[in-house]
Protein backbone atom coordinates (compact mmCIF):
# COMPACT_ATOMS: atom_id res chain seq x y z
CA UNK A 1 87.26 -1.66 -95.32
CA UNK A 2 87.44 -2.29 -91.90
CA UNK A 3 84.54 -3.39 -90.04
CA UNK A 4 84.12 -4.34 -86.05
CA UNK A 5 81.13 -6.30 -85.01
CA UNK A 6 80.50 -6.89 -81.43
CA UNK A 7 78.12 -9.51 -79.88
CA UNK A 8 77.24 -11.36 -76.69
CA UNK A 9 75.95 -8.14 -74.91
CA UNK A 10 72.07 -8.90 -73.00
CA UNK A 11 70.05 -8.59 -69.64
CA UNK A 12 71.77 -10.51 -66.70
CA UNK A 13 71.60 -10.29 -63.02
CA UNK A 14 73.78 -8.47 -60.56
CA UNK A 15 76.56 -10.85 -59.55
CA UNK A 16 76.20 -12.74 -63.14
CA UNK A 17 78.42 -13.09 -66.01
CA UNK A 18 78.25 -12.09 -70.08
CA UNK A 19 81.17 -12.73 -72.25
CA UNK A 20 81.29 -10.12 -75.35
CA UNK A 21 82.90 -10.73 -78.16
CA UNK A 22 84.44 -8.31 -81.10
CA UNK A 23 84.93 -9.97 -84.58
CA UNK A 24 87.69 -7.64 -86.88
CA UNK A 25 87.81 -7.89 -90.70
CA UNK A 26 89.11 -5.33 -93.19
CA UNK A 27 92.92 -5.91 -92.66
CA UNK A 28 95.33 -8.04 -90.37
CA UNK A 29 95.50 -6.77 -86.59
CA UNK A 30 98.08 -8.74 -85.28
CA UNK A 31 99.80 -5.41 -84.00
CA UNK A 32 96.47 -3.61 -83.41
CA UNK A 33 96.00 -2.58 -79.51
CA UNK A 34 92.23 -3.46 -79.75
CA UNK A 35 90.11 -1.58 -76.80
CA UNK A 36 86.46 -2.25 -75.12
CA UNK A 37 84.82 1.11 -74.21
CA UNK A 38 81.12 1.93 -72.41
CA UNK A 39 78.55 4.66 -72.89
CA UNK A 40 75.49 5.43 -70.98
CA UNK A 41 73.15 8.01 -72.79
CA UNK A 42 74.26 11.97 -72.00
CA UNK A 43 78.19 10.28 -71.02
CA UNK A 44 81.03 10.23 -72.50
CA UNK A 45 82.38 7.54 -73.73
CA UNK A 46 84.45 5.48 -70.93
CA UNK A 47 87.66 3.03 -71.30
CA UNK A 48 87.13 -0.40 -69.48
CA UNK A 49 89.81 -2.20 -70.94
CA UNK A 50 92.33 -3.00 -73.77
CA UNK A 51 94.84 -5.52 -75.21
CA UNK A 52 98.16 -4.96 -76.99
CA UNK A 53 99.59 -6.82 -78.97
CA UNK A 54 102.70 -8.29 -77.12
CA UNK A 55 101.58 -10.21 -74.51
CA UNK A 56 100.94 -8.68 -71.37
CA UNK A 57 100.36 -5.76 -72.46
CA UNK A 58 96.63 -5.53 -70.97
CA UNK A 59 95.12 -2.53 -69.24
CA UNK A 60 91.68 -2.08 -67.11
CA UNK A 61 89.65 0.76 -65.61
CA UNK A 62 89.52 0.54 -61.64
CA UNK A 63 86.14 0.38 -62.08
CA UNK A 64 86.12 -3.23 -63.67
CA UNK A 65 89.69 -4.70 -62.44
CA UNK A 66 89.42 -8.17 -60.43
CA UNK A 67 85.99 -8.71 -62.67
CA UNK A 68 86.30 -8.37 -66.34
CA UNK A 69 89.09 -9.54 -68.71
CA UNK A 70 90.40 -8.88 -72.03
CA UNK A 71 91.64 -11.48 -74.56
CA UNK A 72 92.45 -11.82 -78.15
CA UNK A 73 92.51 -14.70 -80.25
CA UNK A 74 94.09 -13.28 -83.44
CA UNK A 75 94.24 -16.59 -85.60
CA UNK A 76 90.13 -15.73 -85.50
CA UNK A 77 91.05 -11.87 -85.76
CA UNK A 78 88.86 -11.30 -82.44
CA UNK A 79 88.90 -9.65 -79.03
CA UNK A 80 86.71 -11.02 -76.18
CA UNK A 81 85.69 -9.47 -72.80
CA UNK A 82 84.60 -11.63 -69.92
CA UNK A 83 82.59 -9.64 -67.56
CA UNK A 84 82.00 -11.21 -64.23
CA UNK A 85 79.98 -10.20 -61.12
CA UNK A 86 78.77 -7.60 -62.71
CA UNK A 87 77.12 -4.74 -61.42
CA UNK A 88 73.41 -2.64 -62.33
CA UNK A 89 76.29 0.48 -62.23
CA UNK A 90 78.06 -1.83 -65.18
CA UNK A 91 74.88 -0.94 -67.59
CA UNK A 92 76.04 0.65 -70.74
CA UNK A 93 76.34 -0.20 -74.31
CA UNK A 94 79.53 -1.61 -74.93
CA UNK A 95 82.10 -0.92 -77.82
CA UNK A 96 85.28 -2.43 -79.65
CA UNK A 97 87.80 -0.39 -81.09
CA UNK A 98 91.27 -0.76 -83.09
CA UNK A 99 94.65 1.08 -82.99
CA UNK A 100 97.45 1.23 -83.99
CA UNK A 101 99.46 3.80 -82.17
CA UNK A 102 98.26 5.68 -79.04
CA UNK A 103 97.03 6.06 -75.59
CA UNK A 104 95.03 2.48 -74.97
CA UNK A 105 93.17 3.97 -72.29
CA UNK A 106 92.01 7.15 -74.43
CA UNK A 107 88.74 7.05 -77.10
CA UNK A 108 90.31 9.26 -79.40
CA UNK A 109 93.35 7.33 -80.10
CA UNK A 110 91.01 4.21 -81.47
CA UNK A 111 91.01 4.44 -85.14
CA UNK A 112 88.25 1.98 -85.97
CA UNK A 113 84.82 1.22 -84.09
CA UNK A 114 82.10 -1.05 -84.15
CA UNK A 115 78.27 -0.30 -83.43
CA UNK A 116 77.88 -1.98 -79.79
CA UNK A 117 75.89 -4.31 -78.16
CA UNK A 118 74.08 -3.37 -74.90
CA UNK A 119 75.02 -4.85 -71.47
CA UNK A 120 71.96 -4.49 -68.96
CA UNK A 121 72.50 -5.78 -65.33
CA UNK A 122 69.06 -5.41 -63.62
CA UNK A 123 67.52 -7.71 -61.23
């Protein structure tokens, strides 16, 4: 079974940093695109960024591009997402998600999700 467990989410001040972190277990994702997604209450879910699996192959929302970045260590089967000078507008609970196939910018290609952790950026 596969599960997704994300951590590292918390309160921080605008212009500070969190670094969140997405631990995969269930089956081997070496060729998984694995994705980071946002949600505010009453939204829709929203694509910040994702990582293939051949390197390079890394994506980002405008919104977040210069600021955050996407890595993957797979020898520890886990994604991480360094979020710098972050904003109150970056406030959201933030999600991990596998696929295998699919748009890496769209929520309903992700096969797999985990529950979230919550990013608050609030003076």
């Amino acid at each position: 079974q596969v599960h997704l467990v994300e951590s590292g989410g918390g309160l921080v001040q605008p212009g500070g940093s969190l670094r969140l972190s997405c631990a995969a277990s269930g089956r081997d994702f070496g060729t998984d695109t694995m994705g980071w997604f946002r949600q505010v209450p009453d939204n829709d879910r929203e694509f910040v960024a994702a990582i293939g699996w051949v390197i390079g192959d890394l994506h980002y929302a405008d919104s977040v591009k210069g600021r955050f970045t996407v890595s993957r260590d797979d020898a520890k089967n886990t994604v991480y997402l360094q979020m710098n000078r972050l904003r109150p507008e970056d406030t959201a609970r933030y999600y991990c998600a596998t696929q295998r196939a699919g748009n890496p910018t769209t929520a309903f290609s992700y096969e797999y999700w985990g529950q979230g952790t919550q990013v608050t950026v609030s003076a």
